[in-house]
Structures are given as C-alpha cells and as structure tokens.
N, C-alpha and C. Protein backbone atom coordinates (compact mmCIF):
# COMPACT_ATOMS: atom_id res chain seq x y z
N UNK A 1 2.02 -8.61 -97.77
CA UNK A 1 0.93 -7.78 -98.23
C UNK A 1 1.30 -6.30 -98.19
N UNK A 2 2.16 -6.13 -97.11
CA UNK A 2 2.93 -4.46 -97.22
C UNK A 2 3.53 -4.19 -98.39
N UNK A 3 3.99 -5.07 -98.91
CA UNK A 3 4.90 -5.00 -100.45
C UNK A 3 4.19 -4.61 -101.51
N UNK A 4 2.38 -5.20 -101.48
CA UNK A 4 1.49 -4.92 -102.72
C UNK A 4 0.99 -3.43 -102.24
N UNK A 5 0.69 -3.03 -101.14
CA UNK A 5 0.24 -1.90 -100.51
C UNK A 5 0.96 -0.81 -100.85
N UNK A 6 2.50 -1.23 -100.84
CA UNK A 6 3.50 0.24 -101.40
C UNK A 6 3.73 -0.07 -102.72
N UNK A 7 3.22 -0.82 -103.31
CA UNK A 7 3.03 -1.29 -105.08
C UNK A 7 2.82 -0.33 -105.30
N UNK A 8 1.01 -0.53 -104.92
CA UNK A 8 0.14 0.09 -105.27
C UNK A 8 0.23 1.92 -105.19
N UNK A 9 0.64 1.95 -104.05
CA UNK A 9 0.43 3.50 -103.81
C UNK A 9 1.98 3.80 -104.29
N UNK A 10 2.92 3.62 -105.08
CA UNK A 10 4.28 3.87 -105.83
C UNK A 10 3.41 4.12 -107.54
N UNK A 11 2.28 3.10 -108.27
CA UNK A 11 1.92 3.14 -109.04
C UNK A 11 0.72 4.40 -108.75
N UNK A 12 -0.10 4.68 -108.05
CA UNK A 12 -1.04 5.71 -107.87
C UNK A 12 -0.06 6.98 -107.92
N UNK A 13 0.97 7.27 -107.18
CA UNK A 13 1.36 8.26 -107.26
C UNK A 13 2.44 8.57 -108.63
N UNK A 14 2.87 7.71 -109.55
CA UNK A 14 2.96 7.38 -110.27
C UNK A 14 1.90 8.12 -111.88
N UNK A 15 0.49 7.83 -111.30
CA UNK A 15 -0.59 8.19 -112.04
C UNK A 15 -0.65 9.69 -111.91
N UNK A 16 -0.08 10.14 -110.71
CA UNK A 16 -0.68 11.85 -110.23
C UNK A 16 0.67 12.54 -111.17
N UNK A 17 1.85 11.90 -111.26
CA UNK A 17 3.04 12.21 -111.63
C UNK A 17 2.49 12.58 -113.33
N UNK A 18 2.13 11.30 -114.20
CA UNK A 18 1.45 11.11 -115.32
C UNK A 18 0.89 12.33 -115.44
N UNK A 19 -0.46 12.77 -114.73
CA UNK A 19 -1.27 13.93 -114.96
C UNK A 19 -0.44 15.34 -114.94
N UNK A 20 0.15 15.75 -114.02
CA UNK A 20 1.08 16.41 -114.06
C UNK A 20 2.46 16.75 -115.08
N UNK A 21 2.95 15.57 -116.08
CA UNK A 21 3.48 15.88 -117.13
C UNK A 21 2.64 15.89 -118.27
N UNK A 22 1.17 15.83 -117.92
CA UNK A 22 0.41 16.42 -119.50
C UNK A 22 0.13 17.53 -119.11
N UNK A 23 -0.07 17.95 -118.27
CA UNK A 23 -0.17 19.48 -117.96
C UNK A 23 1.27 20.30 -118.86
N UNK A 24 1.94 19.76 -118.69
CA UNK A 24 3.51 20.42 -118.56
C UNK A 24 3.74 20.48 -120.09
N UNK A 25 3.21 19.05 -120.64
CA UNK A 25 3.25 19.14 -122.23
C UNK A 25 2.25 19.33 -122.79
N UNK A 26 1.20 19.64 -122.15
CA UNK A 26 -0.17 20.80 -122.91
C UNK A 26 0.40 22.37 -123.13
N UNK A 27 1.34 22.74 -122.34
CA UNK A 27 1.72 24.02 -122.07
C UNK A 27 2.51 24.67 -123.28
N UNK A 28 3.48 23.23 -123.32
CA UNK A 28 3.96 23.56 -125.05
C UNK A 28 3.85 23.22 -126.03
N UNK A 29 2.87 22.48 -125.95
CA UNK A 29 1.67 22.15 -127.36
C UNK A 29 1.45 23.34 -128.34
N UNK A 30 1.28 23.29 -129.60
CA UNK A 30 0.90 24.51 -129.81
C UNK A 30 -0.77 25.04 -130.14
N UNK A 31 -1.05 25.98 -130.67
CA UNK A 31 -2.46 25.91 -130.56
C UNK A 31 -3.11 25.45 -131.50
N UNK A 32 -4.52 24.65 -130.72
CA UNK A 32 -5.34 24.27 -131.60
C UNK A 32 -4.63 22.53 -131.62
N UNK A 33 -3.69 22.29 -130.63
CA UNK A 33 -3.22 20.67 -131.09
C UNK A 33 -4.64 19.99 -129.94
N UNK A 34 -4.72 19.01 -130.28
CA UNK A 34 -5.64 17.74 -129.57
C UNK A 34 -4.93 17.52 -128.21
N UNK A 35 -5.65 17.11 -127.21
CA UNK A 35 -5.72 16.72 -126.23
C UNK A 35 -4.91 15.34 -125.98
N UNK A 36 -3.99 15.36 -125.39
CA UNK A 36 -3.01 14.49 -125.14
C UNK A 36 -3.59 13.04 -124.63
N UNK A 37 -3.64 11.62 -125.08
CA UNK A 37 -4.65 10.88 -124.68
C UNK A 37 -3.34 10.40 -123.02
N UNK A 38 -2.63 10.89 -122.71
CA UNK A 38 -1.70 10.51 -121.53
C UNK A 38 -2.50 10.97 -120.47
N UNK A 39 -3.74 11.76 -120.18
CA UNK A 39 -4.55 12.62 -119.57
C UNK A 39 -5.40 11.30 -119.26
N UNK A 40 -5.74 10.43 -120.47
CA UNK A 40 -6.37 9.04 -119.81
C UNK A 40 -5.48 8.10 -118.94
N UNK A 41 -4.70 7.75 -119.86
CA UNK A 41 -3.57 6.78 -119.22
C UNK A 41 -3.31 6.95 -117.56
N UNK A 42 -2.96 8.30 -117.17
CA UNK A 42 -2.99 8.92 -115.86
C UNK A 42 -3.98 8.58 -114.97
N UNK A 43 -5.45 9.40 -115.50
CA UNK A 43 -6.32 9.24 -114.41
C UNK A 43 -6.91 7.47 -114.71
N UNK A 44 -6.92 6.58 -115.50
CA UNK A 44 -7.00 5.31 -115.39
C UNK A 44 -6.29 4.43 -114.36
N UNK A 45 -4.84 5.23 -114.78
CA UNK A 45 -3.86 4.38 -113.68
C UNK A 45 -4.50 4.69 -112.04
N UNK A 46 -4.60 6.08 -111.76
CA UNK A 46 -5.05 6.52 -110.49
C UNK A 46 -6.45 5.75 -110.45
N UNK A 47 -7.45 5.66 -110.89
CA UNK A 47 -8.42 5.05 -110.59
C UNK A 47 -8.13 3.33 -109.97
N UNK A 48 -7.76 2.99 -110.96
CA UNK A 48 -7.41 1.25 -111.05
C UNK A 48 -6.39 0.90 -109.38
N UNK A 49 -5.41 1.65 -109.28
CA UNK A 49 -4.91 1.92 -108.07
C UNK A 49 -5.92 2.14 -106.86
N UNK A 50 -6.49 3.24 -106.93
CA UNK A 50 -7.00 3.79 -105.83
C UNK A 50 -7.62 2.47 -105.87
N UNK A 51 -8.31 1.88 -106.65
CA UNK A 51 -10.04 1.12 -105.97
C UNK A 51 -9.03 0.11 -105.55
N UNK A 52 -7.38 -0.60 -105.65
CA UNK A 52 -7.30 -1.40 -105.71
C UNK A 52 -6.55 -1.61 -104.13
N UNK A 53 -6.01 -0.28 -103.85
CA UNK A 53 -5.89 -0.17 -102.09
C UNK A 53 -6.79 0.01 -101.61
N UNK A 54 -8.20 0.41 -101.58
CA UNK A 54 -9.33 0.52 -101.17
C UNK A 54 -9.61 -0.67 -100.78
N UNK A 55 -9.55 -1.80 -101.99
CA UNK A 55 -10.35 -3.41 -101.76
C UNK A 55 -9.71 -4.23 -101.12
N UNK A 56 -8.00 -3.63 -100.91
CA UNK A 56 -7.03 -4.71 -100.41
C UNK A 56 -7.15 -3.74 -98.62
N UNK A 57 -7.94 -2.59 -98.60
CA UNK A 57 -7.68 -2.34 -96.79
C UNK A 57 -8.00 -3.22 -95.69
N UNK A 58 -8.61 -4.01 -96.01
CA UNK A 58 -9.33 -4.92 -95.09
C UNK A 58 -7.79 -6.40 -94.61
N UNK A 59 -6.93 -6.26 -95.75
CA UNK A 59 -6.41 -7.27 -95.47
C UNK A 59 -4.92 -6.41 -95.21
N UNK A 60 -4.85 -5.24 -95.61
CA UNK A 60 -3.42 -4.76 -95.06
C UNK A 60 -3.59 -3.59 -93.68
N UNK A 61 -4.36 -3.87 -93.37
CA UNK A 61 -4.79 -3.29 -91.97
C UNK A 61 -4.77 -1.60 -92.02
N UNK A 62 -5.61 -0.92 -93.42
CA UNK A 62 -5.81 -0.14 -93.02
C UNK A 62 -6.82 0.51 -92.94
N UNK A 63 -7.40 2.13 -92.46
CA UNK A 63 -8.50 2.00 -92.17
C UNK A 63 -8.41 4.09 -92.88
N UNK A 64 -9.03 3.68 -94.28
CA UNK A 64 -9.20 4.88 -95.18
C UNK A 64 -10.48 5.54 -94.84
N UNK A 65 -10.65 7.15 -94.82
CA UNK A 65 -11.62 7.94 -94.74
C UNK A 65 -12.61 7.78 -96.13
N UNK A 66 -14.00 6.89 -96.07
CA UNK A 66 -14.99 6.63 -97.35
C UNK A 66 -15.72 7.77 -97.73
N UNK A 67 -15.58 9.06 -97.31
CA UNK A 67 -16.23 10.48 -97.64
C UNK A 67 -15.16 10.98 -98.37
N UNK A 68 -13.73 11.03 -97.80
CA UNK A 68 -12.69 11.96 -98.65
C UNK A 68 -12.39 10.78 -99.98
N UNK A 69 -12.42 9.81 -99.68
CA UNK A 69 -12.14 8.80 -101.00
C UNK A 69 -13.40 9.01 -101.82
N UNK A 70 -14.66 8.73 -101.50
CA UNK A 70 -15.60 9.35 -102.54
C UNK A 70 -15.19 10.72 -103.18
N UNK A 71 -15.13 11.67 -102.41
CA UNK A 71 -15.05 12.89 -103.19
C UNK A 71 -13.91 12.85 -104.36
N UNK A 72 -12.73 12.48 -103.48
CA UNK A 72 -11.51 11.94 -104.73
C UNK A 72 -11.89 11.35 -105.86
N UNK A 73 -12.83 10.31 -106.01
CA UNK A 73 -13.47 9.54 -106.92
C UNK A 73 -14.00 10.55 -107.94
N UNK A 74 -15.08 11.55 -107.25
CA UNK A 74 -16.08 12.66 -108.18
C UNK A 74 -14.67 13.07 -109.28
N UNK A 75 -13.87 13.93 -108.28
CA UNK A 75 -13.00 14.88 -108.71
C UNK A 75 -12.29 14.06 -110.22
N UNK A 76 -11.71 12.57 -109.45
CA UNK A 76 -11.20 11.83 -110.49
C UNK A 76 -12.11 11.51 -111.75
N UNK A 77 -13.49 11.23 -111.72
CA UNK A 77 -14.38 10.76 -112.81
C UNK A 77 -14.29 12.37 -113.46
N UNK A 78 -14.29 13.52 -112.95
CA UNK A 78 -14.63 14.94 -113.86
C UNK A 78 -13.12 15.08 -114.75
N UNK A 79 -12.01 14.59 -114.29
CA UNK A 79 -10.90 14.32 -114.77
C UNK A 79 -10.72 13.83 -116.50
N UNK A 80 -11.10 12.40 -116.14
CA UNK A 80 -11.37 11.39 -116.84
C UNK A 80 -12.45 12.36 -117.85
N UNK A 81 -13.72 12.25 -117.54
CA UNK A 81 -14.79 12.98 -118.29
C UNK A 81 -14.34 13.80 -119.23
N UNK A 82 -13.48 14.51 -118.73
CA UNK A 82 -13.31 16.40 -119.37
C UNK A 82 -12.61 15.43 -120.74
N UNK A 83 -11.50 14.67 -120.16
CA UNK A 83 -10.03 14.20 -121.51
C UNK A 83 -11.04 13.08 -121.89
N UNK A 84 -11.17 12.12 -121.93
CA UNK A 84 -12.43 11.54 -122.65
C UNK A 84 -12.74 12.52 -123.61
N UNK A 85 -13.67 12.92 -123.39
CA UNK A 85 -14.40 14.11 -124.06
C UNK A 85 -13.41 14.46 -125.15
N UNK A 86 -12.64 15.15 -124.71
CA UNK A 86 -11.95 15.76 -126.27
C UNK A 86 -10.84 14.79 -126.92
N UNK A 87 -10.17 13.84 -126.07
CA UNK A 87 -9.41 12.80 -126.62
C UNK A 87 -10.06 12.01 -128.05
N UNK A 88 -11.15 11.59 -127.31
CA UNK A 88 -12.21 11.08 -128.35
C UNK A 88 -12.47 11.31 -129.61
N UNK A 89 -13.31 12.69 -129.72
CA UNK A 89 -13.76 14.15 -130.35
C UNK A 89 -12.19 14.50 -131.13
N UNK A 90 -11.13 14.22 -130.88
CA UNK A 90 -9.98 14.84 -131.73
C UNK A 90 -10.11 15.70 -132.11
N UNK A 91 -10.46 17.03 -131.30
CA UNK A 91 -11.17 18.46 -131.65
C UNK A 91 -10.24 19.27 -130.75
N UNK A 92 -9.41 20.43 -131.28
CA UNK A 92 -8.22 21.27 -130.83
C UNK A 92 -8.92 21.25 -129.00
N UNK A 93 -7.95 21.07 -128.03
CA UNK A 93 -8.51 21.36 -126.48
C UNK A 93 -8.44 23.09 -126.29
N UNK A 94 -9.74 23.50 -125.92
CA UNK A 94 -9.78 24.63 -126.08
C UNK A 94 -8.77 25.16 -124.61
N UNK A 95 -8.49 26.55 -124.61
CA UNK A 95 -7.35 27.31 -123.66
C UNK A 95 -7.90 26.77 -122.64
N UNK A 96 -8.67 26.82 -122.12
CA UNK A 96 -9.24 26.61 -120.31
C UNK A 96 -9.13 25.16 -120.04
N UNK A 97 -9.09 24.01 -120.73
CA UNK A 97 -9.08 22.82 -120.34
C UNK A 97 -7.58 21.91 -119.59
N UNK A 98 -6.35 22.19 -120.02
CA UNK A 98 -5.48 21.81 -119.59
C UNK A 98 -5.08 23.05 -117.97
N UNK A 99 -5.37 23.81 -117.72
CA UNK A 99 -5.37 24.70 -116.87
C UNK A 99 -6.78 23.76 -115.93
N UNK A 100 -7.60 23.43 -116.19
CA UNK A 100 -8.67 23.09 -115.40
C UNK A 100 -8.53 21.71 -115.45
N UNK A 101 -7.93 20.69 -116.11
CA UNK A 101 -7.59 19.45 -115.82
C UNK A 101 -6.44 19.47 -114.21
N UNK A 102 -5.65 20.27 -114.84
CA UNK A 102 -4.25 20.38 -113.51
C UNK A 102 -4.89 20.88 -112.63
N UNK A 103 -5.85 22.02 -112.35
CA UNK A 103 -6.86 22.48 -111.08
C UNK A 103 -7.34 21.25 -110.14
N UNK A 104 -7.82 20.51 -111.54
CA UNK A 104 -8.53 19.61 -110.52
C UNK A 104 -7.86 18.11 -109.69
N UNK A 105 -6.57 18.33 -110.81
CA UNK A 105 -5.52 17.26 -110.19
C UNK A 105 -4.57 17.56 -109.31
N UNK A 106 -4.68 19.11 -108.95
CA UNK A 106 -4.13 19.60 -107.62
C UNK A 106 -5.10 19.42 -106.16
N UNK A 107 -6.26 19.99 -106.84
CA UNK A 107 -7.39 19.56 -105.87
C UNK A 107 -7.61 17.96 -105.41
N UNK A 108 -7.35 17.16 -105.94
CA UNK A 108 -6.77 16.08 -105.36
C UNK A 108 -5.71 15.19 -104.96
N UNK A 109 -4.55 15.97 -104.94
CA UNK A 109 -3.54 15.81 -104.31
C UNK A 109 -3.80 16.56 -102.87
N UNK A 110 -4.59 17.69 -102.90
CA UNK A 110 -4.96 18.35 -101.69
C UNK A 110 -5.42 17.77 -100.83
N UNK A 111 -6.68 17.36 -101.45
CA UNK A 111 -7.82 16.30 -100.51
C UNK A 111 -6.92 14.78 -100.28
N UNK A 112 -5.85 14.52 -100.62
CA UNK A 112 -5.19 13.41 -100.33
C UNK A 112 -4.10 13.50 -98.84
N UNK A 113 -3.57 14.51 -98.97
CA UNK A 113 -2.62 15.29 -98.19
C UNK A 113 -3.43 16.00 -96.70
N UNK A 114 -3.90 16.68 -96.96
CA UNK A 114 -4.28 17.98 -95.83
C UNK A 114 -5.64 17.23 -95.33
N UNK A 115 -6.51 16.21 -96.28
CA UNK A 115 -7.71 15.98 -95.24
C UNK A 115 -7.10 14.59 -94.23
N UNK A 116 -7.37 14.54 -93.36
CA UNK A 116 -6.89 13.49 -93.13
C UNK A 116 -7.80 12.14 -92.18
C-alpha cells in the first residue's frame, strides 16, 4: 500500500509540476492567445490525486490535517474555475490571469509545505 501512496503523491506532484509549465508557456504565448487547456489537465490531475490519498489514509496509516486540505481544495477549485472559465469561452486570457493562476498555485504549494 506504500507503493500506491508514493504513486499517488509522484502523480500529485506531478500535477503541481503541470501547473507550473503553463505558467512558463503562458509567458511566451503571445498576446491575446487562449488559455492553455494544460491549466485543466494539471489542476484535475492534483484534484483526482489529492482526494485519492485522502480516501486511501485510513489504510496507509496516515493521519492528514482536514482544515489545511480543505483550504487546498478552495484554492484548487478557484484554480480550476478561473481556466475553466476561459478554456471554455476560447476568449484571449486577459494579462492578470496566468500571473494569478501561478499565485495561487504557489499558494498551495505553501499551504502544503510550511503548514504542517
């Protein structure tokens, strides 16, 4: 069960990796291009992961903080929300959105790391 446990969290971090190279290739996008749908792919993978070490703690003996994992959740659904939103819409991502997607996918690498 240790083997699916470091699956899982190899594929979650995996997902944070994902978010982090659409940042990188929003940067040299040029303007007015659409919203990279890899911005889903990412925070899907991180979701599907997270809930899926969450449901397996009980059997790999561990014992996760349910306040900092909620908040992770918010942060992750505003993620999702924002690229949704314009992925969808196929409408140029305006300047502030790839800057505020990576904000908020630093902000949860934070709350993953430092809360503990």
């Amino acid at each position: 069960m240790e083997f699916v446990r470091l699956l899982l969290l190899f594929l979650h971090l995996l997902g944070m990796a994902i978010l982090v190279g659409m940042f990188l290739l929003s940067r040299r996008a040029p303007a007015g291009a659409p919203l990279n749908v890899g911005w889903l792919h990412g925070a899907a993978l991180q979701l599907v992961t997270g809930l899926a070490m969450q449901l397996l703690a009980p059997l790999t003996d561990q014992d996760y903080n349910q306040v900092k994992l909620g908040i992770k959740l918010l942060v992750l659904i505003a993620i999702g929300g924002l690229a949704l939103t314009y992925v969808i819409r196929r409408v140029p991502a305006p300047n502030w959105l790839p800057p505020t997607l990576a904000g908020l996918v630093v902000v949860n690498v934070g709350l993953a790391v430092f809360w503990t």
